[in-house]
N, C-alpha and C. Protein backbone atom coordinates (compact mmCIF):
# COMPACT_ATOMS: atom_id res chain seq x y z
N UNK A 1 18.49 27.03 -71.38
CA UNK A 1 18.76 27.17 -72.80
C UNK A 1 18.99 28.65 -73.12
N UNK A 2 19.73 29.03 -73.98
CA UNK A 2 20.36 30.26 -74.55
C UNK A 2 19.03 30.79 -75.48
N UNK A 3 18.02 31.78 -75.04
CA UNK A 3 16.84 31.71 -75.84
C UNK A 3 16.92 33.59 -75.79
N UNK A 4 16.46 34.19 -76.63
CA UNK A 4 15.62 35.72 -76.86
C UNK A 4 14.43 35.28 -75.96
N UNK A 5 14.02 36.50 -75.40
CA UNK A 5 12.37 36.76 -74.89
C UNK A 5 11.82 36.42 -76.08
N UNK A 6 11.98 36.58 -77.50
CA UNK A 6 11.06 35.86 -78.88
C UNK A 6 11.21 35.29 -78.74
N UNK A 7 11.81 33.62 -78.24
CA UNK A 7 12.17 32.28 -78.41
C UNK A 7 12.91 31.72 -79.38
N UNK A 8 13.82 32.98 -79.52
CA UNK A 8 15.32 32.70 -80.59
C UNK A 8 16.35 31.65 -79.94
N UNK A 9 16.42 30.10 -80.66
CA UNK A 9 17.19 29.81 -79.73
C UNK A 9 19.07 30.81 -80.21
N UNK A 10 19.50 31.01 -79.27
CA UNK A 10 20.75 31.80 -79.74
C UNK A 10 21.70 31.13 -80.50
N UNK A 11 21.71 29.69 -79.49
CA UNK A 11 22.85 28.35 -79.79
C UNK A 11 23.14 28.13 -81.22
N UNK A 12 21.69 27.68 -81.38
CA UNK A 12 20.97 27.21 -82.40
C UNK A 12 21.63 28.34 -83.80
N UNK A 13 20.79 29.50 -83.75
CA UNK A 13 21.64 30.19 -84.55
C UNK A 13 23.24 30.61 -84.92
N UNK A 14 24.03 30.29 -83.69
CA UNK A 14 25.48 30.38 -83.77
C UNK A 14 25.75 29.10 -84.62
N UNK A 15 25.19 28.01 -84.48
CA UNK A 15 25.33 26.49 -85.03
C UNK A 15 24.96 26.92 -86.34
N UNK A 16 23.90 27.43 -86.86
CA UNK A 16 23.48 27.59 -88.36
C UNK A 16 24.63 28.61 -88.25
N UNK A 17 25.17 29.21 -88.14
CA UNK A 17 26.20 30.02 -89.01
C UNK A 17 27.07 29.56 -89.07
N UNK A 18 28.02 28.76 -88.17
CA UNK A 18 28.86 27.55 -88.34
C UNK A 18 28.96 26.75 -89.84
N UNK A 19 27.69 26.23 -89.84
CA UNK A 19 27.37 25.31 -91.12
C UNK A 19 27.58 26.08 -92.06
N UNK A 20 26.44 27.23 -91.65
CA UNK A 20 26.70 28.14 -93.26
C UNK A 20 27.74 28.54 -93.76
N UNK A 21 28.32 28.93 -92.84
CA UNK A 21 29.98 29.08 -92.89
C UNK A 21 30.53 27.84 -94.14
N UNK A 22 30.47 27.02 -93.08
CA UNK A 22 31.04 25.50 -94.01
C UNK A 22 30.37 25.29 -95.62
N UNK A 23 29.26 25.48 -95.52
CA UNK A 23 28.36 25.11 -96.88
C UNK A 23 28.86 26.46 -97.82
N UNK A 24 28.94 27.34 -97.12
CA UNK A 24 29.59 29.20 -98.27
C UNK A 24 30.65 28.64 -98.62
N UNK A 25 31.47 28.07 -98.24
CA UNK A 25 32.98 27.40 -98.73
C UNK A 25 32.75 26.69 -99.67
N UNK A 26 32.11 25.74 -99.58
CA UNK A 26 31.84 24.31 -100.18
C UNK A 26 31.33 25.15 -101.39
N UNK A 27 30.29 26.00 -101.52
CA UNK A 27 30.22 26.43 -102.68
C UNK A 27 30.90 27.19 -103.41
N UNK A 28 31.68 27.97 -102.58
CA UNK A 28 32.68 28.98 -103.39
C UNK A 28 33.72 28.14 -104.27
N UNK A 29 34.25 27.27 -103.80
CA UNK A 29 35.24 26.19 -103.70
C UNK A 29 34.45 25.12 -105.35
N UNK A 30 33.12 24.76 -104.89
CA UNK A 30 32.74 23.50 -105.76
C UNK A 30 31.90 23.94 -107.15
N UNK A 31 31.35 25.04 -106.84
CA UNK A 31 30.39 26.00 -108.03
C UNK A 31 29.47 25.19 -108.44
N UNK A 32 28.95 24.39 -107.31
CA UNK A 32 28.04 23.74 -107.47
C UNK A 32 26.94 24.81 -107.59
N UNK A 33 25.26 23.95 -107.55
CA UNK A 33 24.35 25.77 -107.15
C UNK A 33 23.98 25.40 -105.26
N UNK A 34 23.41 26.49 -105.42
CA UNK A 34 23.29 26.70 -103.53
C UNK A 34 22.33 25.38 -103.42
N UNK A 35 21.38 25.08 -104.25
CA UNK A 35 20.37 24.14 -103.89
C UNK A 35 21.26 22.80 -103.30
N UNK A 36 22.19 22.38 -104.51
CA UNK A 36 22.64 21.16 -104.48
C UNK A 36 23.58 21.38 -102.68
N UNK A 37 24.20 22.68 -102.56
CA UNK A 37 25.00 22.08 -101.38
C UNK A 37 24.27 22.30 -100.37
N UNK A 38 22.81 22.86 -100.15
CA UNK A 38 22.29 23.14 -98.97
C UNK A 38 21.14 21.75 -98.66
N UNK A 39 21.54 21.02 -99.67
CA UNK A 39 20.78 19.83 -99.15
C UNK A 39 21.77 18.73 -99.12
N UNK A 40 22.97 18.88 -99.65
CA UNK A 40 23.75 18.44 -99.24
C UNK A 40 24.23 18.17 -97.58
N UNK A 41 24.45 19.43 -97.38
CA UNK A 41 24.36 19.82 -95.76
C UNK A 41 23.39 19.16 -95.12
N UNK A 42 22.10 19.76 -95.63
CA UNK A 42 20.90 18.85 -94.86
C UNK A 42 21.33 17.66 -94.67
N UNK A 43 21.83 16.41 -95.51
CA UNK A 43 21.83 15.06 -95.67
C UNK A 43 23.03 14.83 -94.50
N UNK A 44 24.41 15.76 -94.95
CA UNK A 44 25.27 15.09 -94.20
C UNK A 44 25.97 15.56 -93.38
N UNK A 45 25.44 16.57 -92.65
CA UNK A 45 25.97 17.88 -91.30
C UNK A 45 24.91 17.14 -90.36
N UNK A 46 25.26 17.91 -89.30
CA UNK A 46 24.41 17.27 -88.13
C UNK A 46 23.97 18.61 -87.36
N UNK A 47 22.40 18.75 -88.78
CA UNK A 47 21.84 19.88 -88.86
C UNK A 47 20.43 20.03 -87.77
N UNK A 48 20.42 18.89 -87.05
CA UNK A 48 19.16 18.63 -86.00
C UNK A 48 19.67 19.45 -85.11
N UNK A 49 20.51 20.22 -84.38
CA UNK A 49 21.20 21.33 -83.66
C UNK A 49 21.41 22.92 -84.25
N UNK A 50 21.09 22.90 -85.46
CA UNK A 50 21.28 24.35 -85.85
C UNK A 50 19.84 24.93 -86.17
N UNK A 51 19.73 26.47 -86.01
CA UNK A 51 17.97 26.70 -86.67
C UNK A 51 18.73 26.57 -88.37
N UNK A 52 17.51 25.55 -88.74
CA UNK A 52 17.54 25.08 -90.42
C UNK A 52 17.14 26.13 -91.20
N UNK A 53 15.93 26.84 -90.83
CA UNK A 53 15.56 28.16 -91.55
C UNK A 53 16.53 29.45 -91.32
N UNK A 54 16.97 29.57 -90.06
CA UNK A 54 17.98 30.40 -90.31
C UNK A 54 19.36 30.05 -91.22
N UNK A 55 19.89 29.29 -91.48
CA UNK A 55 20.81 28.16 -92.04
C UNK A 55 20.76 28.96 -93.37
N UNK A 56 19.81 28.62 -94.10
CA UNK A 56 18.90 28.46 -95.62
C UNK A 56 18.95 29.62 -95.85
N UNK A 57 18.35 30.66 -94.92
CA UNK A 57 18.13 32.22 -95.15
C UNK A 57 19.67 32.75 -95.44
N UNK A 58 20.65 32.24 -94.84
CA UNK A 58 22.00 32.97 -94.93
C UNK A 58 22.14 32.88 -96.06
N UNK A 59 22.26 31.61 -96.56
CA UNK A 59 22.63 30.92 -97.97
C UNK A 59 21.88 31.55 -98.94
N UNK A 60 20.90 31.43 -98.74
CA UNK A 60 19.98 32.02 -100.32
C UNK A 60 20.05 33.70 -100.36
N UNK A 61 20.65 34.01 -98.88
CA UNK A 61 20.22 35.95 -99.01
C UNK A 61 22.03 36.32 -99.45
N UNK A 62 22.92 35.49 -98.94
CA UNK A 62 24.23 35.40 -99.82
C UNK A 62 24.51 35.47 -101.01
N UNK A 63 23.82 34.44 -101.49
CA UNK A 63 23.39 33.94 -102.83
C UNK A 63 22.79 34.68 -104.21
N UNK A 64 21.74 35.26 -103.42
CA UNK A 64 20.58 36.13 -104.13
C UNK A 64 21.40 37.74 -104.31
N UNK A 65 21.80 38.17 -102.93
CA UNK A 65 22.65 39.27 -102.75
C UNK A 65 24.24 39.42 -102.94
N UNK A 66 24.52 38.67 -103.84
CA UNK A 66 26.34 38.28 -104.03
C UNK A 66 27.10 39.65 -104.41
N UNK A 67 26.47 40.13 -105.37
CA UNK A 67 27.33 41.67 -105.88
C UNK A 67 26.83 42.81 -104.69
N UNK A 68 25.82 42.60 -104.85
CA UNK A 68 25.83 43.78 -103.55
C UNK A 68 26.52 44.07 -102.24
N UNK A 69 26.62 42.45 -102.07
CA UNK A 69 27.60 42.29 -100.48
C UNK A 69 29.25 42.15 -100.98
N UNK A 70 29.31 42.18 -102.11
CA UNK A 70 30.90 42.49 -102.62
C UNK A 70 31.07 43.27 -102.46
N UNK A 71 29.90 43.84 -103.43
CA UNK A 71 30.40 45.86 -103.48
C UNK A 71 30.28 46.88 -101.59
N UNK A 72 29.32 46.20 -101.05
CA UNK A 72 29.70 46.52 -99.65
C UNK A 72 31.06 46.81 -98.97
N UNK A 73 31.42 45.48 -99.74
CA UNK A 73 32.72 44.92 -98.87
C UNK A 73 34.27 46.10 -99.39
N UNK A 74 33.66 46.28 -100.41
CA UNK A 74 34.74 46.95 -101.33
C UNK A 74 35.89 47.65 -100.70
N UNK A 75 35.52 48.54 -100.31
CA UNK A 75 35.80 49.82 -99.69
C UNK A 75 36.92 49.77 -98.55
N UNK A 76 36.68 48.51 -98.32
CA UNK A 76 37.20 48.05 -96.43
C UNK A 76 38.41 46.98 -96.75
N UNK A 77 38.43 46.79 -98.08
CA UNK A 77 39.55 45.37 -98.32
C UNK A 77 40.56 45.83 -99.10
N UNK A 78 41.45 44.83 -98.61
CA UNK A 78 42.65 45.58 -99.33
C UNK A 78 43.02 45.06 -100.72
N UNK A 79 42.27 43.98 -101.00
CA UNK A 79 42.62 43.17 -102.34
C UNK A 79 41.03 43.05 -103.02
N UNK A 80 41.15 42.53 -104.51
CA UNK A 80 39.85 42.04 -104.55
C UNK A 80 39.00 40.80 -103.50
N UNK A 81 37.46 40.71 -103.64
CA UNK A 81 36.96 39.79 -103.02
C UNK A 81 37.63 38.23 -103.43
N UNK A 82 37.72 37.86 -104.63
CA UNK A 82 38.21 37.15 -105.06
C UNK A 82 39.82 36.47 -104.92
N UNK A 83 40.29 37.49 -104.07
CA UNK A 83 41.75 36.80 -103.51
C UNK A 83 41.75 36.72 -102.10
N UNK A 84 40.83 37.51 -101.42
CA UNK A 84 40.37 36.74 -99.75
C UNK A 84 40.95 35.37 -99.74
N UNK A 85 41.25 34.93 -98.65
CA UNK A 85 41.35 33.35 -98.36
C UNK A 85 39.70 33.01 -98.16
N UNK A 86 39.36 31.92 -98.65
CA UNK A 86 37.82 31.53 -99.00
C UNK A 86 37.05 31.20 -97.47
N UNK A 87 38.15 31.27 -96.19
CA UNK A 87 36.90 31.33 -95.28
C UNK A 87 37.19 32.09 -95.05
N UNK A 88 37.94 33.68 -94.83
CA UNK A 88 37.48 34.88 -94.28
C UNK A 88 36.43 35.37 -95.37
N UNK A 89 36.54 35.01 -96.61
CA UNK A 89 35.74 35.40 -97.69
C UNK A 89 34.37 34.97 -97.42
N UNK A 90 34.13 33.63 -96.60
CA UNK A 90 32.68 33.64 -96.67
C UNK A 90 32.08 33.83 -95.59
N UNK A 91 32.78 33.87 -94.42
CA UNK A 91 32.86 35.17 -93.39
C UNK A 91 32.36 36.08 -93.55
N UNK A 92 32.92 36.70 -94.25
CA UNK A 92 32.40 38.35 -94.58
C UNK A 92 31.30 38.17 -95.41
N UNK A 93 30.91 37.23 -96.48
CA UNK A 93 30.06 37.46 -97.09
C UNK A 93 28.66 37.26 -96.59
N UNK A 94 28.77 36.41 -95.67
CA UNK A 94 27.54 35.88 -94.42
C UNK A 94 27.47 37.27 -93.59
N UNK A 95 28.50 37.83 -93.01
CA UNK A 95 28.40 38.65 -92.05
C UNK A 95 27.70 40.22 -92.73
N UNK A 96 28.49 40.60 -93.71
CA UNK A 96 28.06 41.03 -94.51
C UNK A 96 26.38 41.40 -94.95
N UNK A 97 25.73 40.34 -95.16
CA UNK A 97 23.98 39.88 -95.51
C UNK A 97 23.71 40.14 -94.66
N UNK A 98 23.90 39.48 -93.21
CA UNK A 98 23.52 39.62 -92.08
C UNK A 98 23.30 41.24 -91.55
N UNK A 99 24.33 42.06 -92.06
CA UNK A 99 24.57 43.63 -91.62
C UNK A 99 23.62 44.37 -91.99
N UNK A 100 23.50 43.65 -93.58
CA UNK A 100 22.37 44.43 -94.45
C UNK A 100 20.89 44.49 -94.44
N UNK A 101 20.88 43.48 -94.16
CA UNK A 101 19.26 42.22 -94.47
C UNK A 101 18.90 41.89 -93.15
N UNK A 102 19.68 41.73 -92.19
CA UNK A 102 18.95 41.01 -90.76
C UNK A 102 19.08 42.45 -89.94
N UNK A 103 18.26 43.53 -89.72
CA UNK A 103 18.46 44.30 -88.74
C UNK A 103 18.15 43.80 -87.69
N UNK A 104 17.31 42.74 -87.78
CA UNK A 104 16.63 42.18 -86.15
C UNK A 104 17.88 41.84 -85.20
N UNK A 105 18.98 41.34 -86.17
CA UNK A 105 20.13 40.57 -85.87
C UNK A 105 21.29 41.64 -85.26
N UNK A 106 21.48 41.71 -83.95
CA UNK A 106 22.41 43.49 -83.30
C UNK A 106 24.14 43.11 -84.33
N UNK A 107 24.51 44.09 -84.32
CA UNK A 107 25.74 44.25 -85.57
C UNK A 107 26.23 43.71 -84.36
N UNK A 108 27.08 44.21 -82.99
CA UNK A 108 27.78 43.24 -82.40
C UNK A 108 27.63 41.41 -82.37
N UNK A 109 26.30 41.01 -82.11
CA UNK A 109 26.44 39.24 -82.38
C UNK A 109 27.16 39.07 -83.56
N UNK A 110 26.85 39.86 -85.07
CA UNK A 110 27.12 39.41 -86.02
C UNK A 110 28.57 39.46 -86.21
N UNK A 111 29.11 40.70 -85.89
CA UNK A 111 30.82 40.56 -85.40
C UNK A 111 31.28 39.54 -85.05
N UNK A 112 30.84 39.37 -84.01
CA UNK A 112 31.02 38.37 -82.84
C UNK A 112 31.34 36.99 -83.64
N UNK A 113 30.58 36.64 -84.05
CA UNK A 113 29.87 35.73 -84.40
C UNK A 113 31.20 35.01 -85.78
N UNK A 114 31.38 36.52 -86.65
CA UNK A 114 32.44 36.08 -87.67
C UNK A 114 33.89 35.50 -87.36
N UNK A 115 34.05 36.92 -86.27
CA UNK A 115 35.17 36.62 -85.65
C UNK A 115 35.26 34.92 -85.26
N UNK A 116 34.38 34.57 -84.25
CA UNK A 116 34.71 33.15 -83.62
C UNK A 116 34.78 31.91 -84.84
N UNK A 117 33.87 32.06 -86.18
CA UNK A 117 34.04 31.23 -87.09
C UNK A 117 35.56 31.18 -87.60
N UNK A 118 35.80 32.58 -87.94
CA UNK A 118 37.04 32.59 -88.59
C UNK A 118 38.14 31.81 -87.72
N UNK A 119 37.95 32.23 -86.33
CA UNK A 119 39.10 31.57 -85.61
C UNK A 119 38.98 30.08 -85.47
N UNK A 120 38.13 29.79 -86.01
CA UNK A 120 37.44 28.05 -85.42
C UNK A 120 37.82 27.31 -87.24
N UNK A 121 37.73 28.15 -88.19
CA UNK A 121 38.06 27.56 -89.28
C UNK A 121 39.17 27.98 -90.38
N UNK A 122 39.28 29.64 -89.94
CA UNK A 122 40.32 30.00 -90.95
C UNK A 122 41.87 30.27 -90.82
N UNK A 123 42.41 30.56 -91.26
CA UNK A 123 44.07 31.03 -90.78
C UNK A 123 44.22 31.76 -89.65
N UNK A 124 45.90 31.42 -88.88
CA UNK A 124 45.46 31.97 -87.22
C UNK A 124 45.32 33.41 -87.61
N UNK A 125 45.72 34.62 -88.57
CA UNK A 125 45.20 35.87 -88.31
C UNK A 125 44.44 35.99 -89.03
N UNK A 126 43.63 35.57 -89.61
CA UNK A 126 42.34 35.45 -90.18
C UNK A 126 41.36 36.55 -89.51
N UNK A 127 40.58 36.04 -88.06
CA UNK A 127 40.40 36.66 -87.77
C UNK A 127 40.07 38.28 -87.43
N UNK A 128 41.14 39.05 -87.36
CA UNK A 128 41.61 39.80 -87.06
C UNK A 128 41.71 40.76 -88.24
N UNK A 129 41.49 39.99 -89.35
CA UNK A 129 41.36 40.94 -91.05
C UNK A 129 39.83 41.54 -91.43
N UNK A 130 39.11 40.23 -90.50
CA UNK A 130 37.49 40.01 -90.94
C UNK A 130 36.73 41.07 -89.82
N UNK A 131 37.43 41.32 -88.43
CA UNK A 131 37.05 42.22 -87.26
C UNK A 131 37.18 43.82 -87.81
N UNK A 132 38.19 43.57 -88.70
CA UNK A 132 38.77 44.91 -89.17
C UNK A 132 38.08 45.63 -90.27
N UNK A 133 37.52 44.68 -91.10
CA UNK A 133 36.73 45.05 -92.18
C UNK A 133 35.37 45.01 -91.80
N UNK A 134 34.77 44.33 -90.76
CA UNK A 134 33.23 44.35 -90.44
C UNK A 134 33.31 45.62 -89.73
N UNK A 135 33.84 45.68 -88.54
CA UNK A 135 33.70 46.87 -88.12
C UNK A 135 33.58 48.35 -88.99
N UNK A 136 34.39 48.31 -89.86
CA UNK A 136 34.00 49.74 -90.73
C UNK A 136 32.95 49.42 -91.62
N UNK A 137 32.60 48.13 -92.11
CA UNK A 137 30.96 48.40 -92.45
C UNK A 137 30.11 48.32 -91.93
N UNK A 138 30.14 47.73 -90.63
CA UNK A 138 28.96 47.89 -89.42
C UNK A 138 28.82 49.82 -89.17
N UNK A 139 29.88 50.08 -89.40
CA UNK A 139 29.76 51.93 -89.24
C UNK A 139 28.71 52.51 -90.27
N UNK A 140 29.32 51.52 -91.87
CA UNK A 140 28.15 52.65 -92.53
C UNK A 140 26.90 51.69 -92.66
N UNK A 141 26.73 50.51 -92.16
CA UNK A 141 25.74 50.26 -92.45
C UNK A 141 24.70 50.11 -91.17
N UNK A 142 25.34 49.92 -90.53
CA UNK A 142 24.50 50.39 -88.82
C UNK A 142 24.59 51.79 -88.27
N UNK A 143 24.68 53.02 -88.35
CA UNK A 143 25.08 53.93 -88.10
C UNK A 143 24.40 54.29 -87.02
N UNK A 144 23.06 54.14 -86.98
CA UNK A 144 22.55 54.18 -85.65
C UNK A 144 22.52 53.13 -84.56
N UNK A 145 22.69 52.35 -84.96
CA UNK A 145 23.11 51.20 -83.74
C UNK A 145 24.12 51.67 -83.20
N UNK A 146 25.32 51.77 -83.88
CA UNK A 146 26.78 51.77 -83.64
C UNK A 146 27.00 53.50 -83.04
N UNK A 147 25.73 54.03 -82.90
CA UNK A 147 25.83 55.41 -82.00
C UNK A 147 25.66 55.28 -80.63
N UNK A 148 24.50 54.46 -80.47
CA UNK A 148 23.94 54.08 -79.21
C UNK A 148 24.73 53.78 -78.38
């Protein structure tokens, strides 16, 4: 199994960002509130494979942190947040939280990590917009990681 010496399963967490991925859409898209689509998900994703608490944490620290991880984003985009295509948009906005809020979490997985969603759900250069913009905020917001 794909585990941390902590007993992170890794999988597990790539799977909750997957979803979250999917459920950040669903809300951007439905304006439902986070409650209604994250139990939504619960009910009808096939959430027995992803960590559920990590899942939840994306969503609510997205959620809770929305202007801040805009205004993050600012700087690095070429349009407003609001004209992104809605999965590089919630891409970044997951990846984003993650940069800010999860230091435990190394800025490369979280790259990593956007990149492969985007390519697995968003437009074929999708990708390649979201690598471009994380990377220069992984600079100012990891600065010492990204020295090492």
């Amino acid at each position: 199994m794909n585990q941390r010496p902590e007993g992170i399963d890794l999988a597990a967490r790539s799977r909750a960002r997957r979803r979250a991925l999917q459920a950040l859409y669903a809300w951007q898209m439905s304006g439902s509130s986070m409650t209604s689509v994250i139990d939504q998900f619960r009910h009808e994703q096939d959430m027995e494979v992803a960590d559920l608490e990590y899942f939840e944490d994306l969503l609510r620290g997205v959620e809770k942190h929305l202007d801040v991880l805009d205004e993050a984003l600012k700087p690095y985009i070429d349009r407003e947040v609001s004209q992104i295509d809605p999965i590089e948009r919630a891409a970044l906005r997951l990846a984003a939280y993650e940069l800010q809020f999860r230091p435990d979490v190394p800025y490369r997985v979280i790259i990593n990590e956007a990149i492969e969603v985007t390519k697995r759900f968003g437009a074929d250069h999708g990708h390649s917009y979201v690598n471009g913009v994380l990377d220069k905020l992984a600079a100012q917001l990891r600065v010492t990681e990204k020295q090492r």
